[in-house]
C-alpha atoms as a PDB file:
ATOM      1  CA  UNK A   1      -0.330  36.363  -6.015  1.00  0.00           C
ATOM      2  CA  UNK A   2      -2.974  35.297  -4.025  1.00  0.00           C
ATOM      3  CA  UNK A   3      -1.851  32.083  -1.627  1.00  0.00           C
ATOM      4  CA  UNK A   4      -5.013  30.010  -0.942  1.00  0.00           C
ATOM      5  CA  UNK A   5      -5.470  28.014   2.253  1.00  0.00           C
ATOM      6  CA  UNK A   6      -6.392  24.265   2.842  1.00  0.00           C
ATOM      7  CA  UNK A   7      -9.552  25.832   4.212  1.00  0.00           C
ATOM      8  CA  UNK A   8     -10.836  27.176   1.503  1.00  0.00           C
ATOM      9  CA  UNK A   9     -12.436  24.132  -0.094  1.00  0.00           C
ATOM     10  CA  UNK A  10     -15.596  25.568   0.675  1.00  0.00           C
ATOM     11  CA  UNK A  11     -15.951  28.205  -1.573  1.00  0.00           C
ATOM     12  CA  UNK A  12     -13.980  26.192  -4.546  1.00  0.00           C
ATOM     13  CA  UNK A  13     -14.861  26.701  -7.560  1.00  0.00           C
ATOM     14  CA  UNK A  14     -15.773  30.019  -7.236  1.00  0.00           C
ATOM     15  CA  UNK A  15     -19.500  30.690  -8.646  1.00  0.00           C
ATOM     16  CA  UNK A  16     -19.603  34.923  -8.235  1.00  0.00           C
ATOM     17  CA  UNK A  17     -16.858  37.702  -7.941  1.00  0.00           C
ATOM     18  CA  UNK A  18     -17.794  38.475  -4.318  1.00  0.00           C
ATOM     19  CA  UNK A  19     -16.622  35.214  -2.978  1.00  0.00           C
ATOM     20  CA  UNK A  20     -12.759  36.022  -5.134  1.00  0.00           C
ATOM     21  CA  UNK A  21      -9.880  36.161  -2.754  1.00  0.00           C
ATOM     22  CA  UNK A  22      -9.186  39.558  -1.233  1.00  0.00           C
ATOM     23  CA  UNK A  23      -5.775  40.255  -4.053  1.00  0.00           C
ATOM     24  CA  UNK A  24      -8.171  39.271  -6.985  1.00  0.00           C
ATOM     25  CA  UNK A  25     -11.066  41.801  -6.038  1.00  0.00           C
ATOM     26  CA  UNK A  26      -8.322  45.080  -6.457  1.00  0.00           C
ATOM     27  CA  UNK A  27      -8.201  43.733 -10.139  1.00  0.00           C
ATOM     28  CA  UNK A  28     -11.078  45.854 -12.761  1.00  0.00           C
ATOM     29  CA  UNK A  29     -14.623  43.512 -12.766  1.00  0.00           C
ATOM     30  CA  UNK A  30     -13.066  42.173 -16.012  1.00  0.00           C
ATOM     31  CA  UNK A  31      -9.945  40.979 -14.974  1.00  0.00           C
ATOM     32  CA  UNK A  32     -11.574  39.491 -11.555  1.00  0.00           C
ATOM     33  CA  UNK A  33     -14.317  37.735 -14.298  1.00  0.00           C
ATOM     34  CA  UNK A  34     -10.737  36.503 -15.824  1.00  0.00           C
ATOM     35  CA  UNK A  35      -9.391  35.296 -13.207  1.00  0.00           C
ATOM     36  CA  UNK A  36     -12.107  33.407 -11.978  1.00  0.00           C
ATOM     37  CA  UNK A  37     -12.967  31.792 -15.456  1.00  0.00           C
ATOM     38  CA  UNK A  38      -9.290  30.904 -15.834  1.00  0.00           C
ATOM     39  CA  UNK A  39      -9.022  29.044 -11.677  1.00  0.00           C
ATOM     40  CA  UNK A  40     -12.488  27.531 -12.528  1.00  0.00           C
ATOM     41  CA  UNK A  41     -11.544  25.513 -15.258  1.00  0.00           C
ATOM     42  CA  UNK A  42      -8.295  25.082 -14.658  1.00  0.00           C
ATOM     43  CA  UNK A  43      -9.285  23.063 -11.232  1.00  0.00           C
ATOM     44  CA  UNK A  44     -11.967  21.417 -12.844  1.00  0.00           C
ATOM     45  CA  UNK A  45      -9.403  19.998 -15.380  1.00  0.00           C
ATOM     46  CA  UNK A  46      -6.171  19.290 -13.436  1.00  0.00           C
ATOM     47  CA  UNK A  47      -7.634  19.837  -9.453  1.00  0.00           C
ATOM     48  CA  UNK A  48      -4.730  21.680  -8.571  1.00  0.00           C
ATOM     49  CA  UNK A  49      -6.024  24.607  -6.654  1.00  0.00           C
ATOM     50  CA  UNK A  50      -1.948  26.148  -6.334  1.00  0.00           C
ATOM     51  CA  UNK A  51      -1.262  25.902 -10.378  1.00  0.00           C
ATOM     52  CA  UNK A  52      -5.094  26.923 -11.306  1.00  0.00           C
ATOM     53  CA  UNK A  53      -4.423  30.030  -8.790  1.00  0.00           C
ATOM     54  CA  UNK A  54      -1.081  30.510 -10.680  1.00  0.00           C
ATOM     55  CA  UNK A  55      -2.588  30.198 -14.088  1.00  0.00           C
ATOM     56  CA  UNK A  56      -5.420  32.272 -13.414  1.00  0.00           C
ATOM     57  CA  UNK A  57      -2.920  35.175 -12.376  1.00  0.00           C
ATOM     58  CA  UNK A  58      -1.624  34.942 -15.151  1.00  0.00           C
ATOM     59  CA  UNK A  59      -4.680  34.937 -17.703  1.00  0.00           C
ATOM     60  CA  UNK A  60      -6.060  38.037 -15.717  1.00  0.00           C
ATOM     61  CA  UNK A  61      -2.866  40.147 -15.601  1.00  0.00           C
ATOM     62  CA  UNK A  62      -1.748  39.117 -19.048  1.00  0.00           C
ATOM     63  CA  UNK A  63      -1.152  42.556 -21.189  1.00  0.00           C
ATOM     64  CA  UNK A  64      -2.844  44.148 -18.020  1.00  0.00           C
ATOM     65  CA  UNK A  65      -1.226  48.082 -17.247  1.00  0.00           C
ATOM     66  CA  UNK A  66      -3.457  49.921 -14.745  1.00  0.00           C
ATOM     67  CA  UNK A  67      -3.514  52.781 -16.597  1.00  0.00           C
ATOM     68  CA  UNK A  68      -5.688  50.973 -19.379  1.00  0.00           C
ATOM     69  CA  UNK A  69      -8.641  51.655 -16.629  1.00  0.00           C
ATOM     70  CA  UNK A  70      -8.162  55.110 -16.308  1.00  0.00           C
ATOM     71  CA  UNK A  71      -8.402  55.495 -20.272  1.00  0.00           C
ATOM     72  CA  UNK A  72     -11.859  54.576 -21.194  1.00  0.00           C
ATOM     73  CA  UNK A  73     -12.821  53.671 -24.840  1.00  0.00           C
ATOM     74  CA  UNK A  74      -8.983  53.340 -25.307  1.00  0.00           C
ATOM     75  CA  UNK A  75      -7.436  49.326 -25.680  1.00  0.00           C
ATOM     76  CA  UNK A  76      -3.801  49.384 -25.010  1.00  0.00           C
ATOM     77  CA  UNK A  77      -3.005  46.653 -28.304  1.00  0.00           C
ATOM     78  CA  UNK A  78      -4.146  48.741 -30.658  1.00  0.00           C
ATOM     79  CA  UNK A  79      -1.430  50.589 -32.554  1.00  0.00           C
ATOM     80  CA  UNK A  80      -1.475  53.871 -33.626  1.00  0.00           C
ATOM     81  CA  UNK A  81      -3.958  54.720 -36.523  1.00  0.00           C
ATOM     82  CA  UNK A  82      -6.096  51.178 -36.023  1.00  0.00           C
ATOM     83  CA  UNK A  83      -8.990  53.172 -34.574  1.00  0.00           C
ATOM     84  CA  UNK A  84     -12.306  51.238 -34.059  1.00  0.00           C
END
């Protein structure tokens, strides 16, 4: 989980994927747009930068297996014989 600094008020909330702490960018583009949707509002609402870092690890890496990136055109909740 990434553990964010008193020093980083700065670059709070975060406005483009660039500026996402270091553990965040090793996540796919989508989860990383995830995460940083989820610690957005979740600071805007409570201003808890700890709990909106928590709760945005947990929206990103919710149903999240690594292997669903190396599977293109394939989403891991779809059951067998539910093709698209």
């Amino acid at each position: 989980m990434a553990q964010l600094g008193p020093d980083d008020d700065e670059q709070l909330p975060y406005e483009n994927l660039d500026d996402l702490p270091p553990q965040v960018s090793r996540l796919p583009i989508h989860r990383q747009e995830m995460w940083m949707s989820a610690y957005n509002a979740y600071l805007d609402e409570f201003g808890d930068k700890e709990q909106a870092d928590r709760t945005a690890w947990i929206e990103a890496t919710r149903g999240y297996a690594p292997e669903e990136e190396e599977r293109p055109g394939r989403h891991p909740t779809h059951g067998a014989g539910k093709g698209h």
